[in-house]
Protein backbone atom coordinates (compact mmCIF):
# COMPACT_ATOMS: atom_id res chain seq x y z
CA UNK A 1 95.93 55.32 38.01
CA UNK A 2 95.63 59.20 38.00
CA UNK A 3 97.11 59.15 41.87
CA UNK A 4 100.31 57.02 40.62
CA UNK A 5 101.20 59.37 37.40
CA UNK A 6 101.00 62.46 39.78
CA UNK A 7 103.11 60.83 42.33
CA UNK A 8 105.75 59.76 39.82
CA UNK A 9 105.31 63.23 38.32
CA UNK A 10 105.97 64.87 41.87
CA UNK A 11 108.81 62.22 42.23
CA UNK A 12 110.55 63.54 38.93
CA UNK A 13 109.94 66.85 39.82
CA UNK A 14 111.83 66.23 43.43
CA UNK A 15 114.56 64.29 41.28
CA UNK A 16 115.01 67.65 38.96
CA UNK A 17 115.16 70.15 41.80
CA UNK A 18 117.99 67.88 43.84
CA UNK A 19 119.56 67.23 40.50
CA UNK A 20 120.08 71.18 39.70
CA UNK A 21 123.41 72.86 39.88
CA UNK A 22 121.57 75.14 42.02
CA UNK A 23 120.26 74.05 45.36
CA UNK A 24 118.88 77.04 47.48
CA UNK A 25 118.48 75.53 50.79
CA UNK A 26 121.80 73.02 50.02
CA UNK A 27 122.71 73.12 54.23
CA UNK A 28 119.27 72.00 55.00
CA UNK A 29 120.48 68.20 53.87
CA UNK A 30 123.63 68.89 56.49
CA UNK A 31 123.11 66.54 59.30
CA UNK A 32 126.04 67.82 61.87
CA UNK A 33 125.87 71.26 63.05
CA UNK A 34 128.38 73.41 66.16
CA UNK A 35 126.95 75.97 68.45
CA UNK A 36 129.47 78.42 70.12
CA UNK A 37 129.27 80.93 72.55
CA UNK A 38 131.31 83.56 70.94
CA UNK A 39 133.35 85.70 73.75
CA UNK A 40 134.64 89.44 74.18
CA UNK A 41 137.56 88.52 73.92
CA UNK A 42 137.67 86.35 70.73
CA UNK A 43 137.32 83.38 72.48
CA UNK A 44 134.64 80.73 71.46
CA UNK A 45 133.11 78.43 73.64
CA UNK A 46 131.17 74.92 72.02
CA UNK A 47 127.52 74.88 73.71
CA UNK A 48 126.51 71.51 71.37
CA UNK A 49 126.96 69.68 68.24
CA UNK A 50 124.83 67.59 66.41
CA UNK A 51 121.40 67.97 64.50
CA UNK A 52 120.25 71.85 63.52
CA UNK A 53 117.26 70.78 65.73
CA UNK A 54 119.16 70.41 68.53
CA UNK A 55 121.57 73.18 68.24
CA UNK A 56 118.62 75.48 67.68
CA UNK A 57 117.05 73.88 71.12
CA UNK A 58 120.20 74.92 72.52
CA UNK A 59 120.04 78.51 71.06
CA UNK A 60 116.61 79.11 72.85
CA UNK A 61 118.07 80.82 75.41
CA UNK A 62 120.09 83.27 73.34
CA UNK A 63 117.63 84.10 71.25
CA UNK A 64 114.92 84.81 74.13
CA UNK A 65 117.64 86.65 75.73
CA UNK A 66 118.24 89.15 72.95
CA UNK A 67 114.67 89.84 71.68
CA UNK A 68 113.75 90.76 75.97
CA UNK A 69 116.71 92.88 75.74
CA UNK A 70 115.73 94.59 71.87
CA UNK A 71 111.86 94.77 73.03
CA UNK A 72 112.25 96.44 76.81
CA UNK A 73 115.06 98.58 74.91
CA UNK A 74 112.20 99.83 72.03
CA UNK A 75 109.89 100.19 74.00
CA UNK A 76 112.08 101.90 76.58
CA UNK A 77 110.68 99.32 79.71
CA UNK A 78 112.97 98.67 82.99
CA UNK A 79 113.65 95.01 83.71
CA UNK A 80 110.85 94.81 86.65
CA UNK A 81 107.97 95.72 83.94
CA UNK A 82 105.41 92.77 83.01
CA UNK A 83 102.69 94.47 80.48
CA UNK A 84 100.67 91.93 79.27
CA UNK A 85 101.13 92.19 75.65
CA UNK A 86 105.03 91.24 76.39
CA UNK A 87 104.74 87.42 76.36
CA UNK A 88 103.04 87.32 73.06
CA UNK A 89 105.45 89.77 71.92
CA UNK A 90 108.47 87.83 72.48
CA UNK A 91 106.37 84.66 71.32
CA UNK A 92 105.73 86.19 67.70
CA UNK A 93 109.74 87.30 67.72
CA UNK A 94 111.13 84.35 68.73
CA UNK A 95 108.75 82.67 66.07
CA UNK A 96 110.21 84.98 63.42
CA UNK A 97 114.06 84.98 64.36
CA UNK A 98 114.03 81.28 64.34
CA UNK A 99 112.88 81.71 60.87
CA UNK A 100 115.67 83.88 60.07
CA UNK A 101 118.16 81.66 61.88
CA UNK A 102 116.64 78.33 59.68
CA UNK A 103 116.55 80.52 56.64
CA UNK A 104 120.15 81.85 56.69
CA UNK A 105 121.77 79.01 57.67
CA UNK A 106 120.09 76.51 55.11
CA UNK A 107 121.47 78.83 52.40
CA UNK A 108 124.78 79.86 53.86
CA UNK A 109 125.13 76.88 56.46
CA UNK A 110 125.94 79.22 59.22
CA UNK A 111 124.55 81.91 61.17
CA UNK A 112 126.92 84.75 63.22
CA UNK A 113 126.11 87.04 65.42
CA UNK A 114 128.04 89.27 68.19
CA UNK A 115 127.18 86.33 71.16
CA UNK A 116 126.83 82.88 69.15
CA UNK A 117 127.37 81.42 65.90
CA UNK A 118 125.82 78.28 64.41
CA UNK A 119 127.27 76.60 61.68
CA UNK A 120 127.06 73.09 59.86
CA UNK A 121 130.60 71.23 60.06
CA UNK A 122 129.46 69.48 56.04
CA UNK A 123 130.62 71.63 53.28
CA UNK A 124 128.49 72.81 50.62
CA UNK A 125 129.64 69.89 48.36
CA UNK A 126 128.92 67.40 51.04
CA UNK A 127 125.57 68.44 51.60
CA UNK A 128 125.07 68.65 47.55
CA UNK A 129 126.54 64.95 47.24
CA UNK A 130 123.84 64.06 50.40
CA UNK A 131 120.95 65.85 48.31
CA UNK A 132 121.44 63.80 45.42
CA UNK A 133 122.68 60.33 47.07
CA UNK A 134 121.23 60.37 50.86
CA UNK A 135 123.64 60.04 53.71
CA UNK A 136 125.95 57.20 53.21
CA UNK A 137 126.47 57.43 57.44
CA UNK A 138 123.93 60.07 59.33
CA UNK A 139 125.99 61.81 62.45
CA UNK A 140 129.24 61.22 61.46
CA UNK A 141 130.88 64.69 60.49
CA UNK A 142 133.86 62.69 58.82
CA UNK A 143 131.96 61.10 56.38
């Protein structure tokens, strides 16, 4: 008895939060997301579309790319160096941009930088509208 009035308490709570005029994470309900490859010269390039999970599989090799670059550059290594401490380095970075990545683009349903951008095709209202009603039809950036 005590187990079901803490799950339907936990249920209303859920309910309350969704139900808010103020979702934090709104773009974490978006199901359809774009990855480009952002050129020099202003030209984009799509890498892959579909689930943040598989846009951000897609990303890997940005993001590994740009934290080898930012630690050899720190710590003032050539490319040909291999101190031991570097794979756990990168390992704890990429760990923590992929945070920052998640974070920023569940609030502001994209992420930019100079190389790539990631960004969910549903609008803030659609993801709202999927918060509070579930998606009507999951992978289909029309609906």
């Amino acid at each position: 008895m005590v187990c079901k009035k803490m799950a339907k308490k936990n249920l209303l709570r859920e309910l309350k939060a969704i139900s808010s005029s103020k979702i934090k994470n709104v773009f974490a309900y978006s199901d359809y997301w774009e990855l480009w490859e952002l050129g020099e010269d202003k030209s984009a390039l799509l890498l892959e579309e579909g689930s943040f999970e598989e846009c951000l599989e897609a990303l890997h090799f940005y993001i590994i790319t740009e934290l080898e670059y930012k630690i050899r550059e720190e710590k003032n290594m050539t490319i040909r160096e291999h101190p031991d401490w570097f794979p756990d380095e990168l390992r704890k970075r990429h760990q923590l941009r992929v945070e920052e990545i998640k974070r920023e683009c569940f609030q502001k349903g994209k992420c930019i930088t100079p190389n790539w951008s990631l960004r969910s095709v549903r609008n803030r209202h659609q993801c709202k509208w999927i918060a509070k009603n579930g998606n009507p039809s999951p992978h289909y950036p029309g609906a």
